[in-house]
Protein backbone atom coordinates (compact mmCIF):
# COMPACT_ATOMS: atom_id res chain seq x y z
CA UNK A 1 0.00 0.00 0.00
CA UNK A 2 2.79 2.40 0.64
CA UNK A 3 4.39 1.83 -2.52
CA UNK A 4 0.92 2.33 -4.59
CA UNK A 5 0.91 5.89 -2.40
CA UNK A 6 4.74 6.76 -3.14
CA UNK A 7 4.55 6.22 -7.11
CA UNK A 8 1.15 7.59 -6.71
CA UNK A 9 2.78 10.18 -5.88
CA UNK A 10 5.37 10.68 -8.09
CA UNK A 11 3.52 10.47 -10.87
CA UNK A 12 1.77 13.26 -10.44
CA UNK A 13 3.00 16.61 -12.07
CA UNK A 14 2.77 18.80 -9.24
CA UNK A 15 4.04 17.07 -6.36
CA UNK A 16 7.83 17.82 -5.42
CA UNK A 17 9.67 14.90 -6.01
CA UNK A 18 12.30 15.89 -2.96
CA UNK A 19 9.23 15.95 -0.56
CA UNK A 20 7.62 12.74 -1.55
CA UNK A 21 11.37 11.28 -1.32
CA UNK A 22 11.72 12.57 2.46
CA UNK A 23 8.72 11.28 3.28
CA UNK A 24 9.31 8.38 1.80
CA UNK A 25 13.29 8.68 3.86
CA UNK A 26 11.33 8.66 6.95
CA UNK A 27 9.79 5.29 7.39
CA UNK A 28 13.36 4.75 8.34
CA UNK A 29 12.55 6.63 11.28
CA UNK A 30 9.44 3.95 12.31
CA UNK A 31 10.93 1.46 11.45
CA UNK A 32 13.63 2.07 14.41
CA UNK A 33 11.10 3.14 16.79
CA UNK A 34 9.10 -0.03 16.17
CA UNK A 35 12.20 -2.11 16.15
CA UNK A 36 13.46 0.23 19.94
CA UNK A 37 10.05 0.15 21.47
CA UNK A 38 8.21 -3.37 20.12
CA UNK A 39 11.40 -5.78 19.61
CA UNK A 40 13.26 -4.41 22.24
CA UNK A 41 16.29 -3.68 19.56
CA UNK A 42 19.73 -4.72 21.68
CA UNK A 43 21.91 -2.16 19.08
CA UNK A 44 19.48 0.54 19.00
CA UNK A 45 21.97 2.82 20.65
CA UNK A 46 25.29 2.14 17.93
CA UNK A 47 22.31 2.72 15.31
CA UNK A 48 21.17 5.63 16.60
CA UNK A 49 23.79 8.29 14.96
CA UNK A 50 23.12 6.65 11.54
CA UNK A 51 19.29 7.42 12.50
CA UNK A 52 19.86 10.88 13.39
CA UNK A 53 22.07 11.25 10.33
CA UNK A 54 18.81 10.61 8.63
CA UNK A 55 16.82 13.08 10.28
CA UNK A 56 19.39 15.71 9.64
CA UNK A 57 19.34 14.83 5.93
CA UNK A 58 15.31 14.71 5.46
CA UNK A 59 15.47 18.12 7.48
CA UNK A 60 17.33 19.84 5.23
CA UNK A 61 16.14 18.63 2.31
CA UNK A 62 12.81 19.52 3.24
CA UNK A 63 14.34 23.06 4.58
CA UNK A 64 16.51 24.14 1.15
């Protein structure tokens, strides 16, 4: 279902293609929560810079 929404999307003219990618960046970002909070993720600390490193990157794409 999130696929059929993403090229959606992307196919039409008017969205902005660096938005949709973010967005699309930032299921990352569940993805770790639900692996922190629901699997009780061992690593999640050494895998948290590379997360954050992420967030930086979505930020200012979505900011320039």
């Amino acid at each position: 279902m999130a696929d059929y929404i993403y090229f959606s999307a992307l196919r039409d003219p008017a969205s902005l293609v660096s938005i949709v990618m973010s967005l699309r960046r930032g299921s990352t970002l569940v993805g770790f929560a639900g692996g922190l909070l629901l699997f009780g993720e061992k690593n999640g600390w050494q895998k948290f810079p590379a997360v954050i490193g992420i967030l930086v990157g979505i930020v200012l794409t979505v900011m320039g």
